[in-house]
PDB file of N, CA and C in Angstrom:
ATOM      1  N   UNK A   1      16.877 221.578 160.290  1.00  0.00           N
ATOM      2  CA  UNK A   1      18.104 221.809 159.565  1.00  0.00           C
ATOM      3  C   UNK A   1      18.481 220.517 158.862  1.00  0.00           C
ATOM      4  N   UNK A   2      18.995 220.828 157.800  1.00  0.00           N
ATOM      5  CA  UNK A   2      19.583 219.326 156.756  1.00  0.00           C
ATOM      6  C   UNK A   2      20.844 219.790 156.193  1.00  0.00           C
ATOM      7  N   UNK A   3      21.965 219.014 156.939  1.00  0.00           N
ATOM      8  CA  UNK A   3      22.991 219.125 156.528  1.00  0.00           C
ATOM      9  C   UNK A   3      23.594 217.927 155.354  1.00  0.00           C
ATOM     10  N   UNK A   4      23.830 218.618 154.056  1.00  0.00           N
ATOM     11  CA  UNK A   4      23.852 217.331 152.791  1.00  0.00           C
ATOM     12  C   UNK A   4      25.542 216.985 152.639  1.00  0.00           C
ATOM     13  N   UNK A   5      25.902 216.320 152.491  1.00  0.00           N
ATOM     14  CA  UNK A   5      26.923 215.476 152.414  1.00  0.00           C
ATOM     15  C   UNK A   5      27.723 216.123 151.636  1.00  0.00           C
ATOM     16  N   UNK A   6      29.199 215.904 151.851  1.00  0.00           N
ATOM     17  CA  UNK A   6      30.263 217.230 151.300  1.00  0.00           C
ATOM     18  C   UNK A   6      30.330 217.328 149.520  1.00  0.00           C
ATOM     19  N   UNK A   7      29.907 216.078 149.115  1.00  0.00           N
ATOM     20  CA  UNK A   7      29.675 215.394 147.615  1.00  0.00           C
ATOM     21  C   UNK A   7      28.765 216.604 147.243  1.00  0.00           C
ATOM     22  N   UNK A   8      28.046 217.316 147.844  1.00  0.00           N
ATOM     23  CA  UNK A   8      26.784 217.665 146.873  1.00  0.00           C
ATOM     24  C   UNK A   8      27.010 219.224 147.663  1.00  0.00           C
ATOM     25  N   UNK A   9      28.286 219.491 147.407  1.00  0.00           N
ATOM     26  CA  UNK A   9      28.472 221.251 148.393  1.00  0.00           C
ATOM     27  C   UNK A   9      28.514 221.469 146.608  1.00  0.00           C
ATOM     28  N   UNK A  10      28.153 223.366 146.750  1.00  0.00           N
ATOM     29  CA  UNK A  10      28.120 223.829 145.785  1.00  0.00           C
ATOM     30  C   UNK A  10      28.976 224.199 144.889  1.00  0.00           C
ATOM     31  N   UNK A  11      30.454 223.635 145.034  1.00  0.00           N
ATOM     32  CA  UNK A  11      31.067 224.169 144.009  1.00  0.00           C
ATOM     33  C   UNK A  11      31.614 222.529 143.171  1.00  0.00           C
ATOM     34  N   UNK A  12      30.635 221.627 143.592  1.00  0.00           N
ATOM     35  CA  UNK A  12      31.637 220.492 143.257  1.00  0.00           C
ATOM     36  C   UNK A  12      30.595 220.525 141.271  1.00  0.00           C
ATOM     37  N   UNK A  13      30.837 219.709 140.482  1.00  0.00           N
ATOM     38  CA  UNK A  13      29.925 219.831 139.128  1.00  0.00           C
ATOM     39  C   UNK A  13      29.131 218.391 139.011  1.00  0.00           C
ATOM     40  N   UNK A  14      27.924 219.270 138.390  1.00  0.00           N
ATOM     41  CA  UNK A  14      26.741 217.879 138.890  1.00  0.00           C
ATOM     42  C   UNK A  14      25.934 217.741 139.978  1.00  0.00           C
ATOM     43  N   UNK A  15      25.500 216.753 139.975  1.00  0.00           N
ATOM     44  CA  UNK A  15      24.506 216.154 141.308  1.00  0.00           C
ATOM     45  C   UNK A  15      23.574 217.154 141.252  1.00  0.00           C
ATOM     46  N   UNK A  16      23.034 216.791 142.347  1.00  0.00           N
ATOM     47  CA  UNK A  16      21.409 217.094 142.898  1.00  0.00           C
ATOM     48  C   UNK A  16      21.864 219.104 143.351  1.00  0.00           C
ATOM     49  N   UNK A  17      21.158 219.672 143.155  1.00  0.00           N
ATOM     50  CA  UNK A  17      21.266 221.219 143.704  1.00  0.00           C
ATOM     51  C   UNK A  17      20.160 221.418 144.348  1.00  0.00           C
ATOM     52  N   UNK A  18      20.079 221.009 145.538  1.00  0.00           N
ATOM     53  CA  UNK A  18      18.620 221.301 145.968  1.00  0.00           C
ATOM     54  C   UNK A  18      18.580 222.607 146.947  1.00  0.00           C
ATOM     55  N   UNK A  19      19.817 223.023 147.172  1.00  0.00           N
ATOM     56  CA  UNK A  19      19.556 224.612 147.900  1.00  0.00           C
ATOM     57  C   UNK A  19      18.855 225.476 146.811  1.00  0.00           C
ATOM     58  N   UNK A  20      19.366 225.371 145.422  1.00  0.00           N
ATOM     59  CA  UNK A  20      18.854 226.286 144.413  1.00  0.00           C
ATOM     60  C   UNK A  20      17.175 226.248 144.354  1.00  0.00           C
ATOM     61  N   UNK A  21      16.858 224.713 144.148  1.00  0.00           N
ATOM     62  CA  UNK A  21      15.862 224.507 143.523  1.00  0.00           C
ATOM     63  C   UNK A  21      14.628 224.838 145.233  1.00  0.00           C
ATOM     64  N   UNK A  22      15.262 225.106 146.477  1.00  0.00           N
ATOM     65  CA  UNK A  22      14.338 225.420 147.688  1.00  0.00           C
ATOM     66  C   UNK A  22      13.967 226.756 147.386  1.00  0.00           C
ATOM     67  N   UNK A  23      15.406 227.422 146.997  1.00  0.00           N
ATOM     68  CA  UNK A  23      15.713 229.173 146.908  1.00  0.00           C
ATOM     69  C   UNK A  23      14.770 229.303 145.808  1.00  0.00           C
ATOM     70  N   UNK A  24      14.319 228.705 144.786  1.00  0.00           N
ATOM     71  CA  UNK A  24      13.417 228.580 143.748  1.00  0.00           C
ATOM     72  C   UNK A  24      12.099 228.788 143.822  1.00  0.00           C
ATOM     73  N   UNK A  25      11.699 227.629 144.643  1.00  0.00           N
ATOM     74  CA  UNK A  25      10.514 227.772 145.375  1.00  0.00           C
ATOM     75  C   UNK A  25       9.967 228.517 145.998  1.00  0.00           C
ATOM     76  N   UNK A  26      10.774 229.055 146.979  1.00  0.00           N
ATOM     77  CA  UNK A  26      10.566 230.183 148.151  1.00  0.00           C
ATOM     78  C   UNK A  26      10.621 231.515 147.026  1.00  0.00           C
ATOM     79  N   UNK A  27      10.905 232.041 146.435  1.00  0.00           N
ATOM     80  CA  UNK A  27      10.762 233.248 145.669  1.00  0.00           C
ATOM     81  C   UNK A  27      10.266 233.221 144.374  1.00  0.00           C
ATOM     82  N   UNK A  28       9.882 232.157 143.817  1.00  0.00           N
ATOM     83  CA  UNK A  28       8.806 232.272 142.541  1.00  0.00           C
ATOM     84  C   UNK A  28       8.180 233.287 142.911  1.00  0.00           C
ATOM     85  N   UNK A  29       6.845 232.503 143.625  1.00  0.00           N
ATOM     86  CA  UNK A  29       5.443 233.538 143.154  1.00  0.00           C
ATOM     87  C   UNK A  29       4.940 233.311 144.346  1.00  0.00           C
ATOM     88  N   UNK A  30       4.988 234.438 145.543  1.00  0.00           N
ATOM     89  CA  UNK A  30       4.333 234.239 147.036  1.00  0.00           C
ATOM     90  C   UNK A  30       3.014 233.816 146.989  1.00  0.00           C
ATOM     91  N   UNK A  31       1.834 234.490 145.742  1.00  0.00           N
ATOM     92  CA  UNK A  31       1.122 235.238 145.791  1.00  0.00           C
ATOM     93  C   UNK A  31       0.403 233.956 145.534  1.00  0.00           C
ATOM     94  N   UNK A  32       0.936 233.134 144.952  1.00  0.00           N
ATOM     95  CA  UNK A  32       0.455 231.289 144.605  1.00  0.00           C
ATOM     96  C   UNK A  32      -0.324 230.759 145.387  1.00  0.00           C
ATOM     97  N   UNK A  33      -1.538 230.657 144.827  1.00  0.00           N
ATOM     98  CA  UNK A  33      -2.592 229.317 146.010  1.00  0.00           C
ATOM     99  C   UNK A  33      -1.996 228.410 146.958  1.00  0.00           C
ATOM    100  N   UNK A  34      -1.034 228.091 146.225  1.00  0.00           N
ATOM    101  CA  UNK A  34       0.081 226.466 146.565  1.00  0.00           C
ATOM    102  C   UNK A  34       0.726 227.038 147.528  1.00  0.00           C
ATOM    103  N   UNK A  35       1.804 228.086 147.390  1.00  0.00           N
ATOM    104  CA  UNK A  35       2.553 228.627 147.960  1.00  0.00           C
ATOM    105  C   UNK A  35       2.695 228.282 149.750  1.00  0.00           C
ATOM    106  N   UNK A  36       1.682 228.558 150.170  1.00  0.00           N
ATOM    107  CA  UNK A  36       1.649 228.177 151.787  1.00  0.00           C
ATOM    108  C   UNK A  36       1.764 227.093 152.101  1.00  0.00           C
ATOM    109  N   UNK A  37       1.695 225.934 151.192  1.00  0.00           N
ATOM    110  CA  UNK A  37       2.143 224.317 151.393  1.00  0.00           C
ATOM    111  C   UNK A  37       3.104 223.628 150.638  1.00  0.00           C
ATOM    112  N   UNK A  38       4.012 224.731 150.964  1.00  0.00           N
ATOM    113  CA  UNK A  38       5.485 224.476 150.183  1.00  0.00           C
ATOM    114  C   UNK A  38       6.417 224.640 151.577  1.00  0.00           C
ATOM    115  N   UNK A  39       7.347 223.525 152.121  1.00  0.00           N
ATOM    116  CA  UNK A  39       8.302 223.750 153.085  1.00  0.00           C
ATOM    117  C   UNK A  39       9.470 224.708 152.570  1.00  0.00           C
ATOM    118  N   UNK A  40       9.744 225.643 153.173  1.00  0.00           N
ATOM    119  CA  UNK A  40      10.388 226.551 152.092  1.00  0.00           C
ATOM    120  C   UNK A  40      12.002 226.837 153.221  1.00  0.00           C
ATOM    121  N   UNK A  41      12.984 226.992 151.897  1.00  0.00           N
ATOM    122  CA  UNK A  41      13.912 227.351 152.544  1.00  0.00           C
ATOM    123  C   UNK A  41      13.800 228.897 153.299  1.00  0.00           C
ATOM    124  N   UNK A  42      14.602 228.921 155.070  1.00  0.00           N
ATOM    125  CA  UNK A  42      14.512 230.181 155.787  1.00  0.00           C
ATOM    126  C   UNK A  42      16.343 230.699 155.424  1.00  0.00           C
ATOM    127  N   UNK A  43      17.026 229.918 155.416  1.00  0.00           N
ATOM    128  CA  UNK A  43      18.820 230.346 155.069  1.00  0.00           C
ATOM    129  C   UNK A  43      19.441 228.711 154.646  1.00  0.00           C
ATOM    130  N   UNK A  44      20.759 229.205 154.151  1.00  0.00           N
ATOM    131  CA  UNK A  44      21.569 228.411 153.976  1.00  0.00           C
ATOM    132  C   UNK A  44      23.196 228.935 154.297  1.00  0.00           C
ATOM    133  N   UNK A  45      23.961 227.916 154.318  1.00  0.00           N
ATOM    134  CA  UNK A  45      25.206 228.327 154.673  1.00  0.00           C
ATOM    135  C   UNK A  45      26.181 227.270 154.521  1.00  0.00           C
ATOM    136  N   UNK A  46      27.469 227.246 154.152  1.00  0.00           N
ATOM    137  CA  UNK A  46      28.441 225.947 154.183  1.00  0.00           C
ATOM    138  C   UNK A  46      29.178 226.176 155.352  1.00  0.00           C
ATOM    139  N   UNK A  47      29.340 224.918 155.501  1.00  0.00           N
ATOM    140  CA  UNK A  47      30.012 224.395 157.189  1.00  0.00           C
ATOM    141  C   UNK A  47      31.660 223.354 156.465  1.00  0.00           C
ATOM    142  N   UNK A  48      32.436 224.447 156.436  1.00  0.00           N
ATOM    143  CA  UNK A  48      33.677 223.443 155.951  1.00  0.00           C
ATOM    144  C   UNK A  48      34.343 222.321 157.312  1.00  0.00           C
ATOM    145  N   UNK A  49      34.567 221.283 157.067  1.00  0.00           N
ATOM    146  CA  UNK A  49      35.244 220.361 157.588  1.00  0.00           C
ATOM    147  C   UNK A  49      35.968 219.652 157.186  1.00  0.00           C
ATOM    148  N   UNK A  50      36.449 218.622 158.142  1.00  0.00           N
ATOM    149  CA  UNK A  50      37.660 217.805 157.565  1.00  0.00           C
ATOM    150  C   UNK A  50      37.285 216.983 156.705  1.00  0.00           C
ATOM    151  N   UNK A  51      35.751 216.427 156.573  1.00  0.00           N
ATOM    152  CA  UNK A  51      35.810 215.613 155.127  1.00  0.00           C
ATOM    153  C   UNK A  51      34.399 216.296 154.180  1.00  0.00           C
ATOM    154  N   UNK A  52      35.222 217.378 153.947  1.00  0.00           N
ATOM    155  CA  UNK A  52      35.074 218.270 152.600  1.00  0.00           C
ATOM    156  C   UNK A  52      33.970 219.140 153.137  1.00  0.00           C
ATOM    157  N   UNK A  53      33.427 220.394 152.613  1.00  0.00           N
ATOM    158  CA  UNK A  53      32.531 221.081 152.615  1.00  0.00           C
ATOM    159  C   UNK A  53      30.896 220.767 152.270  1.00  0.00           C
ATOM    160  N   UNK A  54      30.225 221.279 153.712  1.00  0.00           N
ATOM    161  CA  UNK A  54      29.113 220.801 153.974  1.00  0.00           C
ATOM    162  C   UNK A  54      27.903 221.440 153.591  1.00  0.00           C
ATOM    163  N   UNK A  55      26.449 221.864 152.670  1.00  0.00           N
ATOM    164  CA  UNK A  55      25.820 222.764 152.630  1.00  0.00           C
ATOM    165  C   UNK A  55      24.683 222.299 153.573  1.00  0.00           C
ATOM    166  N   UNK A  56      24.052 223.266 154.238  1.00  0.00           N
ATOM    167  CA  UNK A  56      23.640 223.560 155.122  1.00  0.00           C
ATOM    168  C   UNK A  56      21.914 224.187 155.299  1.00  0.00           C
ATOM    169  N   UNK A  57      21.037 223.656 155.110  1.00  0.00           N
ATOM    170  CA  UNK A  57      19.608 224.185 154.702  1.00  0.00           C
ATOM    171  C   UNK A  57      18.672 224.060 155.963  1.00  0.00           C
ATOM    172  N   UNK A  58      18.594 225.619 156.139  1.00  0.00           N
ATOM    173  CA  UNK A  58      17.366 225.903 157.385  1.00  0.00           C
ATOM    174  C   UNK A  58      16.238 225.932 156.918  1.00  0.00           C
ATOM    175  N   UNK A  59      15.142 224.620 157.111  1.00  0.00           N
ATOM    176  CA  UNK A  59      13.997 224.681 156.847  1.00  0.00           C
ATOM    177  C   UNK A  59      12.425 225.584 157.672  1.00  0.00           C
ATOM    178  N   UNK A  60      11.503 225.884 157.212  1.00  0.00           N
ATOM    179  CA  UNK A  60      10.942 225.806 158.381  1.00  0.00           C
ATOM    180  C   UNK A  60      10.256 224.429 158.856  1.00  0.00           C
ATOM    181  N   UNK A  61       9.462 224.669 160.207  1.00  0.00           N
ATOM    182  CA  UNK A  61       9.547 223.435 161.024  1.00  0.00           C
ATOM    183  C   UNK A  61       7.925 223.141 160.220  1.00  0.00           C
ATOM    184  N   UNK A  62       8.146 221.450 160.071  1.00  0.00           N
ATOM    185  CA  UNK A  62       7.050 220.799 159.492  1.00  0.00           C
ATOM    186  C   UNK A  62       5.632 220.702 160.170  1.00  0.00           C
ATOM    187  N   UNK A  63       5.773 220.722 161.362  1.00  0.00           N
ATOM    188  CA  UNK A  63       4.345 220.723 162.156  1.00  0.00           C
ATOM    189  C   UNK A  63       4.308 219.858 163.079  1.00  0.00           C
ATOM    190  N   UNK A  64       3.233 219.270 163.067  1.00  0.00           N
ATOM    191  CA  UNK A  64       3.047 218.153 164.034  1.00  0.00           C
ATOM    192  C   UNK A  64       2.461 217.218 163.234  1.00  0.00           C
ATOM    193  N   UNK A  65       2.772 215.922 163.242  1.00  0.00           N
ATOM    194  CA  UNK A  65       2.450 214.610 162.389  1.00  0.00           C
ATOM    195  C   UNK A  65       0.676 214.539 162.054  1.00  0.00           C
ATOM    196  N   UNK A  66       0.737 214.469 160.685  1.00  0.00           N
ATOM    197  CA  UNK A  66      -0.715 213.903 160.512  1.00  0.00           C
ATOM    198  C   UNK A  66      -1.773 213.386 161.103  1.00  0.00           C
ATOM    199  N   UNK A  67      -1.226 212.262 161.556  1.00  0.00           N
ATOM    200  CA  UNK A  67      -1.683 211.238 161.895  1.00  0.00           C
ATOM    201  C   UNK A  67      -2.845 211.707 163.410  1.00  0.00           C
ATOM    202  N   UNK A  68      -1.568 212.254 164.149  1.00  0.00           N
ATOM    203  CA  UNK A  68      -2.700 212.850 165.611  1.00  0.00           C
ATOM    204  C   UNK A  68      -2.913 213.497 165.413  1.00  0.00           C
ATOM    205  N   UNK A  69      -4.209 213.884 164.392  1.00  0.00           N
ATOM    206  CA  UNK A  69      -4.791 214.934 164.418  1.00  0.00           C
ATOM    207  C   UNK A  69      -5.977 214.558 163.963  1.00  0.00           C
ATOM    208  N   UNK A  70      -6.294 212.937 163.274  1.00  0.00           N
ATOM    209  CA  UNK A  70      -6.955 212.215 162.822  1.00  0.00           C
ATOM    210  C   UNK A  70      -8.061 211.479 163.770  1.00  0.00           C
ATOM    211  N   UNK A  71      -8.987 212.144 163.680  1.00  0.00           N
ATOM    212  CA  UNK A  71     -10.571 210.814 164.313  1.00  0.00           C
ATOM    213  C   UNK A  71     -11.276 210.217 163.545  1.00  0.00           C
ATOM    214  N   UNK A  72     -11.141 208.912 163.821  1.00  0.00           N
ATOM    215  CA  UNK A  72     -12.056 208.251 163.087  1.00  0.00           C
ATOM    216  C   UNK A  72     -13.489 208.971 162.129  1.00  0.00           C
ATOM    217  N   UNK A  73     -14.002 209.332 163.245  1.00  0.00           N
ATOM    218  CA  UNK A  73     -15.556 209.764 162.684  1.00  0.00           C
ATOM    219  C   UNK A  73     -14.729 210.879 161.736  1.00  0.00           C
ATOM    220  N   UNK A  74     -13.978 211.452 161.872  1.00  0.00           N
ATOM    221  CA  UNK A  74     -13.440 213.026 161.368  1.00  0.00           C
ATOM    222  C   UNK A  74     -12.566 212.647 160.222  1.00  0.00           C
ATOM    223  N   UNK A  75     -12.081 211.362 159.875  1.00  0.00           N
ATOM    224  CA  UNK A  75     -10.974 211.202 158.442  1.00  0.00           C
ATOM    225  C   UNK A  75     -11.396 211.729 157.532  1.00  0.00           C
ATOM    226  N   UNK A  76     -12.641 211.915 157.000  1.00  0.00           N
ATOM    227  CA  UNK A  76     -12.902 211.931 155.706  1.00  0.00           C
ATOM    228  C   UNK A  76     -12.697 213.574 155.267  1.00  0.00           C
ATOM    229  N   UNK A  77     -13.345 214.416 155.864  1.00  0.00           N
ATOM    230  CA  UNK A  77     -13.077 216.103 155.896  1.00  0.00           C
ATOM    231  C   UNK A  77     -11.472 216.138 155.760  1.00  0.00           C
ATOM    232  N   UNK A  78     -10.864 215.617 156.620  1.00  0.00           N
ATOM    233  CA  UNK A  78      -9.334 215.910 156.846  1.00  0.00           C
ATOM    234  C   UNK A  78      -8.239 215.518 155.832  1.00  0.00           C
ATOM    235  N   UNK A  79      -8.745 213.904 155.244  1.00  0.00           N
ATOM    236  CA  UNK A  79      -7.923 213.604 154.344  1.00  0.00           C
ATOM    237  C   UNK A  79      -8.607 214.182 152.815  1.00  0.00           C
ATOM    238  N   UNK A  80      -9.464 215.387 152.956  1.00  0.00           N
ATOM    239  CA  UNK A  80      -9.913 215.815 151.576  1.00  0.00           C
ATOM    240  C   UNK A  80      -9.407 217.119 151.747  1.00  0.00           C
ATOM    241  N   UNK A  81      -9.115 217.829 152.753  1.00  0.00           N
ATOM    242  CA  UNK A  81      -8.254 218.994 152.786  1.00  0.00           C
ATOM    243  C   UNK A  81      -6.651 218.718 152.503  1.00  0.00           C
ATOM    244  N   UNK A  82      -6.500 217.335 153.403  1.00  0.00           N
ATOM    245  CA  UNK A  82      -4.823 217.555 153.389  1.00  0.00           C
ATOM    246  C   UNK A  82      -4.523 216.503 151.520  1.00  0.00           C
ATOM    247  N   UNK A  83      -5.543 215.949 151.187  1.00  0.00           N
ATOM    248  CA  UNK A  83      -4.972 216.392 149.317  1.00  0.00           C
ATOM    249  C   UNK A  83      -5.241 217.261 148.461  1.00  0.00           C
ATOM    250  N   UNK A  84      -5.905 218.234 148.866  1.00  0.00           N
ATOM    251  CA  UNK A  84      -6.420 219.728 148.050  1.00  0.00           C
ATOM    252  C   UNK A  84      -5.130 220.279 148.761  1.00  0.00           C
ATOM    253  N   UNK A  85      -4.605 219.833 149.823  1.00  0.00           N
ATOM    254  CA  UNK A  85      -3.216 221.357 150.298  1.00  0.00           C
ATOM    255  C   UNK A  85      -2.376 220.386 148.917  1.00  0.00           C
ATOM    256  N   UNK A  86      -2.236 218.967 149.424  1.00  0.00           N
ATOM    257  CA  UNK A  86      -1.032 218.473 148.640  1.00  0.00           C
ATOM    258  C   UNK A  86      -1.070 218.780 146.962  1.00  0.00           C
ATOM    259  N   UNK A  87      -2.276 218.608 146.416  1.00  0.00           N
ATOM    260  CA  UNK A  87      -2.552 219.079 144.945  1.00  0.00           C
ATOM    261  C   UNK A  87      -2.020 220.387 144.597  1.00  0.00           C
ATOM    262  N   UNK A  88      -2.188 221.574 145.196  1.00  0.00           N
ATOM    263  CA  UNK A  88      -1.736 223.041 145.639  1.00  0.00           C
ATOM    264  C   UNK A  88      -0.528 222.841 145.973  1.00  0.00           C
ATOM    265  N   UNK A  89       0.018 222.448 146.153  1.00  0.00           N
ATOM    266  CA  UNK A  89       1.482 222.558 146.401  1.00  0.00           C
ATOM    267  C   UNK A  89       2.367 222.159 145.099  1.00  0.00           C
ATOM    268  N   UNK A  90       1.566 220.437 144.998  1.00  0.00           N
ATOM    269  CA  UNK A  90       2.350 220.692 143.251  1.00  0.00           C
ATOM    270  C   UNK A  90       1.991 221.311 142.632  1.00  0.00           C
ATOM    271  N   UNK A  91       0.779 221.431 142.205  1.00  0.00           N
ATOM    272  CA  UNK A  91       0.173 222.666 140.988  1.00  0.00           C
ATOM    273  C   UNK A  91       1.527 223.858 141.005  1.00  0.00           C
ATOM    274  N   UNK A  92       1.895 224.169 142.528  1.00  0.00           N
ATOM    275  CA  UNK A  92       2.932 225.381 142.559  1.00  0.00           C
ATOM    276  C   UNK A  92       4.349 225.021 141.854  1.00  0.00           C
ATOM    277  N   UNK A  93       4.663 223.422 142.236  1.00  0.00           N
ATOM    278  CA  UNK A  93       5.801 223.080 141.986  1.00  0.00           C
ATOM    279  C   UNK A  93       5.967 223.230 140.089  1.00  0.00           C
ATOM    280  N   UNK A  94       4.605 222.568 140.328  1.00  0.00           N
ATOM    281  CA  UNK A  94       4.569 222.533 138.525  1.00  0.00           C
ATOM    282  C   UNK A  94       5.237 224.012 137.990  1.00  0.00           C
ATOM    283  N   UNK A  95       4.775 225.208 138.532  1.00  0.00           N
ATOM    284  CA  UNK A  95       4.298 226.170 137.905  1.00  0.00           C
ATOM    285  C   UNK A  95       5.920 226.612 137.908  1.00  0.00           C
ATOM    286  N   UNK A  96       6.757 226.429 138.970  1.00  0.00           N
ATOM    287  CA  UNK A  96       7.953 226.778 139.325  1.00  0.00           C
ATOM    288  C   UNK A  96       8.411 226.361 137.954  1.00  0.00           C
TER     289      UNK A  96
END
């Protein structure tokens, strides 16, 4: 969950809109190569409080870190998949 600072709730004008641009992502085009290596928004919601209104973005969960999953003898296969996912993912962003 990422709760963004009351500055950037949705009715204020300007700034960054990044609930839109998740909601964007997640419903382009499922059907996208990229698509499965896109962290995609699951809901959103505002959380009003005393210093101003909060938006609210349920991600899904990122995984488990890179890194341990990495063997020496084994880097080279791994870090040529995980930049063909990352290439596929922008290619998607692009396409958005």
């Amino acid at each position: 969950m990422k709760v963004l600072v009351g500055d950037l709730a949705p009715n204020k004008a300007g700034g960054w809109d990044e609930g839109n641009i998740l909601k964007l992502l997640r419903d382009h085009n499922p059907s996208s190569p990229g698509y499965p290596f896109i962290c995609h928004l699951m809901d959103d919601f505002v959380q009003h409080g005393p210093n101003g209104d909060h938006v609210c973005l349920l991600l899904q969960p990122m995984g488990s870190a890179t890194g341990s999953s990495i063997r020496f003898e084994h880097q080279m296969p791994i870090t040529e998949r995980i930049a063909k996912h990352v290439l596929l993912a922008l290619s998607y962003v692009n396409e958005c």
